[in-house]
Protein backbone atom coordinates (compact mmCIF):
# COMPACT_ATOMS: atom_id res chain seq x y z
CA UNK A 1 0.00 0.00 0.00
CA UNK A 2 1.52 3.27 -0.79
CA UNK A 3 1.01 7.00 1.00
CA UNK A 4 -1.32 8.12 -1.91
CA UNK A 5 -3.85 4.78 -2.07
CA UNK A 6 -3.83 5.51 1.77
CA UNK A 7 -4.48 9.15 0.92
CA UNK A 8 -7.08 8.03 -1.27
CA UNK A 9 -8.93 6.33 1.26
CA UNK A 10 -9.12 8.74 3.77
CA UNK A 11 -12.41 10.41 3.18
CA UNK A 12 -13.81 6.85 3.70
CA UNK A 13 -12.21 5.50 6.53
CA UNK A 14 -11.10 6.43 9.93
CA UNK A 15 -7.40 6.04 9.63
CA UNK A 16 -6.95 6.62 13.33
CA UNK A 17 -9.10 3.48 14.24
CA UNK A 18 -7.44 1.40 11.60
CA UNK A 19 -3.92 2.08 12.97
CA UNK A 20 -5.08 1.28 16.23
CA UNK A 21 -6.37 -2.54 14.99
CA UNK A 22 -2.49 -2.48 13.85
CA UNK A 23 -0.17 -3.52 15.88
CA UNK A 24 3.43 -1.99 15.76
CA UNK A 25 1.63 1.11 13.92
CA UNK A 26 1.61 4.42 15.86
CA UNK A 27 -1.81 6.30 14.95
CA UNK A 28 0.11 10.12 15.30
CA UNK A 29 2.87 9.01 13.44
CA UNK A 30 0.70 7.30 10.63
CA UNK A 31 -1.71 10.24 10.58
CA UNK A 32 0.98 12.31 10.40
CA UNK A 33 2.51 10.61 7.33
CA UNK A 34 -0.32 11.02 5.34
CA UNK A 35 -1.17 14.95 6.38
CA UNK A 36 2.33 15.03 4.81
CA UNK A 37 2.53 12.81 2.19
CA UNK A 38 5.10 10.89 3.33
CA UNK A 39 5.76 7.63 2.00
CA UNK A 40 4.88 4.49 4.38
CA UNK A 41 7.62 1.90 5.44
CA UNK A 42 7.30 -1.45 4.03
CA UNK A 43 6.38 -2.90 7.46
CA UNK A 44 3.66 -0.55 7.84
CA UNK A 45 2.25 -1.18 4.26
CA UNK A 46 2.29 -4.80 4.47
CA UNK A 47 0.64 -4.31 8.12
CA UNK A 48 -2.29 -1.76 6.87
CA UNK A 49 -2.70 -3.46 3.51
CA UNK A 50 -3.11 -7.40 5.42
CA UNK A 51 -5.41 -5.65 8.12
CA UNK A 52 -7.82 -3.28 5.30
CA UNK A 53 -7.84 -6.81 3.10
CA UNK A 54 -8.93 -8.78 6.39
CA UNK A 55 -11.74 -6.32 7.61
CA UNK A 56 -12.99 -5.50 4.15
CA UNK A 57 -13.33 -9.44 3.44
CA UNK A 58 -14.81 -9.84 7.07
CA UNK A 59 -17.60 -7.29 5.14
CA UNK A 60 -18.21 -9.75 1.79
CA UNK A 61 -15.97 -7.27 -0.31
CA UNK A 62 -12.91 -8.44 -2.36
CA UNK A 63 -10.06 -6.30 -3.08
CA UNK A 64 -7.72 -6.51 -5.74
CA UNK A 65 -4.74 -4.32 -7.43
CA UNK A 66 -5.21 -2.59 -10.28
């Protein structure tokens, strides 16, 4: 997941919440990241993308990459 799908997302989803589900993710520091812009670390990408993919199935949706 990169800073600008995140950044896409963010008028549909609480980002705070989400980053609290994550664990190892700091919700100021992630917020703060995309205020800025600034590109996620590959730990937190692989933790956001594994825990959006997990609730959004949990819901009947399927994601995929375009």
């Amino acid at each position: 997941m990169t800073i600008k799908e995140l950044q896409a997302l963010k008028p549909y989803l609480k980002i705070s919440k989400v980053a609290e589900e994550v664990e190892g993710i700091n919700k100021h520091t992630l917020l703060s990241k995309v205020r800025r812009g600034t590109e996620l670390t590959i730990v937190e990408s692989d933790r956001l993308e594994e825990k959006l993919e997990e609730v959004m199935t949990d819901a009947g949706f399927t994601l995929t990459r375009s």
